[in-house]
N, C-alpha and C. Protein backbone atom coordinates (compact mmCIF):
# COMPACT_ATOMS: atom_id res chain seq x y z
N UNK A 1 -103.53 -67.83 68.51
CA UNK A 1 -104.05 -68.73 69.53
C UNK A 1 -105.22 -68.08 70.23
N UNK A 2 -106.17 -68.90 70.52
CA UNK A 2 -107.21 -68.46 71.22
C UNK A 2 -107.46 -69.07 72.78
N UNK A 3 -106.49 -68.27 73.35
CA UNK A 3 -105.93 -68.41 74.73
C UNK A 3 -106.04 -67.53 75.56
N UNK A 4 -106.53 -67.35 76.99
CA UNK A 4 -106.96 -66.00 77.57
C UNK A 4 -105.33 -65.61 78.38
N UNK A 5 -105.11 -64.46 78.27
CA UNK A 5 -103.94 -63.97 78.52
C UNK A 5 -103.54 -64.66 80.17
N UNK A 6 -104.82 -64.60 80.50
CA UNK A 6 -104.51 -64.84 82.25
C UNK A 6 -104.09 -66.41 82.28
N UNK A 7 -104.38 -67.36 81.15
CA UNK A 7 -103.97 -68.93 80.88
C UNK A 7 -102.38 -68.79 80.84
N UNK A 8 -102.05 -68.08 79.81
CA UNK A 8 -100.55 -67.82 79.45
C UNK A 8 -99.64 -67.57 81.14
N UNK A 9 -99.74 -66.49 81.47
CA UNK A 9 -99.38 -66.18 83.10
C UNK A 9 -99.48 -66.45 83.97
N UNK A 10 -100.58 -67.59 84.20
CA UNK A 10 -100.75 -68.62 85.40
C UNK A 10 -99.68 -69.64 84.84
N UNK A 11 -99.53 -70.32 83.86
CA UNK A 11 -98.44 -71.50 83.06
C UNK A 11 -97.06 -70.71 83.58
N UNK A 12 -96.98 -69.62 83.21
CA UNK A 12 -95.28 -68.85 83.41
C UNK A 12 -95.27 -68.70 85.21
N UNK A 13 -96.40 -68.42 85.48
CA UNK A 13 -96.22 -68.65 86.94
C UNK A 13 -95.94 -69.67 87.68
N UNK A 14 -96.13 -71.07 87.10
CA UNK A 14 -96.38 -72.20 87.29
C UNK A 14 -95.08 -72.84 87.36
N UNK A 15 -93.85 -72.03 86.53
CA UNK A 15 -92.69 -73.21 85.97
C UNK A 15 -91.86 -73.05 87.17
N UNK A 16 -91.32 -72.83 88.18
CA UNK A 16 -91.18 -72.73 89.47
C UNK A 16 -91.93 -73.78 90.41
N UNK A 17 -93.30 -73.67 90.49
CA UNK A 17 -93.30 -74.70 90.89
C UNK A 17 -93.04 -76.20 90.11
N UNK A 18 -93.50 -75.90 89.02
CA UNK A 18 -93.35 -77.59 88.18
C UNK A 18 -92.20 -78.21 88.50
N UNK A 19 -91.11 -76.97 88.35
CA UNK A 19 -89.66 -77.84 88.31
C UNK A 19 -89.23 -78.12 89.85
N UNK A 20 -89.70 -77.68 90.76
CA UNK A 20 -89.50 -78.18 92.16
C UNK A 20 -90.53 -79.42 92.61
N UNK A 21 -91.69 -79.88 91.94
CA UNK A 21 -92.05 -81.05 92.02
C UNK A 21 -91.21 -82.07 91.27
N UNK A 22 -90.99 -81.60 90.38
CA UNK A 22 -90.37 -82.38 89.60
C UNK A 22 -88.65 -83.20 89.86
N UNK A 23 -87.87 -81.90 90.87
CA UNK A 23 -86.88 -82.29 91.66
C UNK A 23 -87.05 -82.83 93.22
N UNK A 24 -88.10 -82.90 93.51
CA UNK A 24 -88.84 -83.70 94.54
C UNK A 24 -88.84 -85.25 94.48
N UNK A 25 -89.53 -85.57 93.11
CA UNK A 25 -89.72 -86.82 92.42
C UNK A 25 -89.10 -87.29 92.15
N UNK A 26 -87.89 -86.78 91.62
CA UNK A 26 -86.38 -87.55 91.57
C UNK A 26 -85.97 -87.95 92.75
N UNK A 27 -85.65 -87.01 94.07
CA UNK A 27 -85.36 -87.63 95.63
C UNK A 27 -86.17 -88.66 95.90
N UNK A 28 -87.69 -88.50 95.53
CA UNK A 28 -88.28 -89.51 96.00
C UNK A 28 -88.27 -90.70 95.07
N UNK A 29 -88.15 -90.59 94.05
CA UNK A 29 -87.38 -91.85 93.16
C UNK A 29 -86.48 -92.22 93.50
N UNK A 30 -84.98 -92.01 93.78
CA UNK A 30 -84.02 -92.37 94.37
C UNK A 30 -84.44 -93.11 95.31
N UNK A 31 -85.07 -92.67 96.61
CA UNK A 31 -85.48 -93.48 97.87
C UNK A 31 -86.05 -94.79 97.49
N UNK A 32 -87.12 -94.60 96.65
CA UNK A 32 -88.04 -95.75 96.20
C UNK A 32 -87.23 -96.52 95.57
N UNK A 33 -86.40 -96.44 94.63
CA UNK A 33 -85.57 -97.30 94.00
C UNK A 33 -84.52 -98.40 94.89
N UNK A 34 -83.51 -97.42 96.20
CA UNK A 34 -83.00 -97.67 97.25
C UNK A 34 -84.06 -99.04 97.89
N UNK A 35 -84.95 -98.49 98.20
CA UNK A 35 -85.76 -99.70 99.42
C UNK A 35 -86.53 -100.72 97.93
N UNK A 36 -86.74 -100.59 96.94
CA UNK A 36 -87.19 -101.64 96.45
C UNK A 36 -86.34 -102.71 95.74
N UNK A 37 -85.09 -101.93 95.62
CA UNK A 37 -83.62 -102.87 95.66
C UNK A 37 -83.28 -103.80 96.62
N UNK A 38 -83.91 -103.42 98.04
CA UNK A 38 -83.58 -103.95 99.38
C UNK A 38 -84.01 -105.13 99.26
N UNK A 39 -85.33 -105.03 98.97
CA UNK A 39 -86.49 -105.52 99.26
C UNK A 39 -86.75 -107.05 97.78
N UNK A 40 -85.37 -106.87 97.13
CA UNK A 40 -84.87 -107.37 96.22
C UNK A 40 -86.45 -107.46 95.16
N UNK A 41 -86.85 -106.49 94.86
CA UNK A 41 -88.26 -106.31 93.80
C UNK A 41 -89.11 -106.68 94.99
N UNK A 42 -89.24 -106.96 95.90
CA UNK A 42 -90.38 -107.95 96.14
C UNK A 42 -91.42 -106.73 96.66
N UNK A 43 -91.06 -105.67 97.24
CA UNK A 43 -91.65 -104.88 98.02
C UNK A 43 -93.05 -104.08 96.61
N UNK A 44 -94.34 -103.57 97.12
CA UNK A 44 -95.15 -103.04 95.84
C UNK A 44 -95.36 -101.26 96.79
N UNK A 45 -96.67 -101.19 95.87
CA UNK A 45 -96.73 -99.24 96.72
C UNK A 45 -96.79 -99.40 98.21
N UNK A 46 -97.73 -100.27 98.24
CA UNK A 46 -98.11 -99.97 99.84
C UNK A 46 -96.99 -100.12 100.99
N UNK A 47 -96.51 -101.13 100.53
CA UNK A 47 -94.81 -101.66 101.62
C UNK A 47 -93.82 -100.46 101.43
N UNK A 48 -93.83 -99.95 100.10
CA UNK A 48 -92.68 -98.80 99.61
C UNK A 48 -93.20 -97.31 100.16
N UNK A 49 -94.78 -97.24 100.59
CA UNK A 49 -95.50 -95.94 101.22
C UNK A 49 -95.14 -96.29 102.38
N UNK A 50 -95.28 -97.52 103.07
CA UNK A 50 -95.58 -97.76 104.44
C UNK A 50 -93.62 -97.07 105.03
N UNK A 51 -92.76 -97.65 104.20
CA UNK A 51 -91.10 -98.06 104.47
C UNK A 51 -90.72 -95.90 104.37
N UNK A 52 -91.35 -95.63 103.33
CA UNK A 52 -91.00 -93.87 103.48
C UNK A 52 -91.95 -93.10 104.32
N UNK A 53 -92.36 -93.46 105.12
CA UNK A 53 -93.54 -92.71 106.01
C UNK A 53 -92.30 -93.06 107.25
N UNK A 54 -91.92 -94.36 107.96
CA UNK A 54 -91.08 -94.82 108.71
C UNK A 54 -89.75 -93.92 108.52
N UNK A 55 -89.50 -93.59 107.09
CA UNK A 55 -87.98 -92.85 107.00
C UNK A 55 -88.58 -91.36 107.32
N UNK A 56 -90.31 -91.09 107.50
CA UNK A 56 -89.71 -89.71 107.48
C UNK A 56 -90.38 -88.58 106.29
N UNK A 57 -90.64 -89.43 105.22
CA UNK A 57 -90.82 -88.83 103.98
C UNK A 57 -92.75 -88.67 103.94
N UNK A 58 -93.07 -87.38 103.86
CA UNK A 58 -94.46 -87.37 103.61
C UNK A 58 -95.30 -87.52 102.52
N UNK A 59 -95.52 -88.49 102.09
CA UNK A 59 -95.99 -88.91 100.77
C UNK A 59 -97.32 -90.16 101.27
N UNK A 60 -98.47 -89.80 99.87
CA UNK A 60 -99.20 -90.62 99.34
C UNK A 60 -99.08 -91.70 98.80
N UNK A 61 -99.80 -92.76 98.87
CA UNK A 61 -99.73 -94.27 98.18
C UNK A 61 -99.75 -93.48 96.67
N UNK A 62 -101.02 -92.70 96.48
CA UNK A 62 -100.97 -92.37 95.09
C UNK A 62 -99.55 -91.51 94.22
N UNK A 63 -99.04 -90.95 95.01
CA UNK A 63 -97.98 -90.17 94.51
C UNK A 63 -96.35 -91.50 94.59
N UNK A 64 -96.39 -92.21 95.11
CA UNK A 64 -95.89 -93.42 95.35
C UNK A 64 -95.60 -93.87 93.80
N UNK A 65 -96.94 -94.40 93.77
CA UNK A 65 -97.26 -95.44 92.50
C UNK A 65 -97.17 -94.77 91.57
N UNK A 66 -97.27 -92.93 91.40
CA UNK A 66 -97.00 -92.67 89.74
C UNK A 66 -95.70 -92.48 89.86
N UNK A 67 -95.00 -92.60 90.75
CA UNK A 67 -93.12 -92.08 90.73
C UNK A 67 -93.07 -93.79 90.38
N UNK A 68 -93.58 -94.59 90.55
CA UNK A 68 -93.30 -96.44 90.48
C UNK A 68 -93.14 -96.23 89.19
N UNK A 69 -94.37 -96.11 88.41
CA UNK A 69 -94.67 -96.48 87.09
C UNK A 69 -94.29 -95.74 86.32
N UNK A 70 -94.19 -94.46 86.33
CA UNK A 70 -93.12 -93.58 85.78
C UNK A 70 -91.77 -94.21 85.65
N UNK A 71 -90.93 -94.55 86.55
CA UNK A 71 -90.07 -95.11 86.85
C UNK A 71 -89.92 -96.64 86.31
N UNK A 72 -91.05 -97.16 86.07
CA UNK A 72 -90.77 -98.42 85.64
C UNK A 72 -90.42 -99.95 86.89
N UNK A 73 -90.79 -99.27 88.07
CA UNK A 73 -90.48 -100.05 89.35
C UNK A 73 -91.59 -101.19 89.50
N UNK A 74 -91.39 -102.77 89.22
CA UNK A 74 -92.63 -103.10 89.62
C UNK A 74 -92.13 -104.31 90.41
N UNK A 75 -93.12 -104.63 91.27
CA UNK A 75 -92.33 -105.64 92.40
C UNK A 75 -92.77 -107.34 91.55
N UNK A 76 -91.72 -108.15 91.74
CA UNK A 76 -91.90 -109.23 90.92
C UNK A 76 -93.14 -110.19 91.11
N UNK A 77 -93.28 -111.02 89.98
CA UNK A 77 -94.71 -111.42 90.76
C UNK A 77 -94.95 -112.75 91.13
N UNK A 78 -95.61 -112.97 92.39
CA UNK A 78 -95.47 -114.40 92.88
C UNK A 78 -95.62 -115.61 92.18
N UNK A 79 -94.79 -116.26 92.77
CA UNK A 79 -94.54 -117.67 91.85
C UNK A 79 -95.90 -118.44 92.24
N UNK A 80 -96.49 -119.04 91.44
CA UNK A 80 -97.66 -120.11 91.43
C UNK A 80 -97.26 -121.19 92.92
N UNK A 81 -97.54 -122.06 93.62
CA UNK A 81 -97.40 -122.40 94.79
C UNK A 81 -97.43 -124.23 93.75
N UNK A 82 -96.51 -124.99 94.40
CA UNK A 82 -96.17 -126.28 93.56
C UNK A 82 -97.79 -127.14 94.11
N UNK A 83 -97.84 -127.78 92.94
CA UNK A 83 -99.11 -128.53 93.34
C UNK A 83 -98.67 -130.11 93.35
């Protein structure tokens, strides 16, 4: 491999943190899942950022929406209005 040694040891340094974001994202999946159950689908990022900022939880719209879509969470989508 044509890899600089210091690439290799920043990565091994790295798996410590990876796996504590990564058990982060699960809590914060759980939560998100919790309030968009509530919210019976209807709730999207911004209502689900706005609802964990209120609980407490310090998080981004953007970090929000990739735990969503990762997750597969999407809020249902409005019905056409009867004409």
């Amino acid at each position: 491999m044509k890899t600089a040694r210091s690439t290799y040891y920043a990565w091994v340094a790295g798996r410590e943190a990876r796996a504590a974001r990564r058990q982060a994202d699960e809590a914060l999946a759980h939560e998100i899942t919790v309030i968009h159950l509530a919210s019976r689908r209807n709730h999207g990022v911004p209502r689900v950022t706005a609802e964990l900022r209120r609980q407490g939880w310090p998080v981004n719209h953007k970090r929000v929406a990739r735990v969503m879509r990762a997750r597969h969470r999407r809020e249902q989508p409005a019905h056409a209005a009867a004409v």
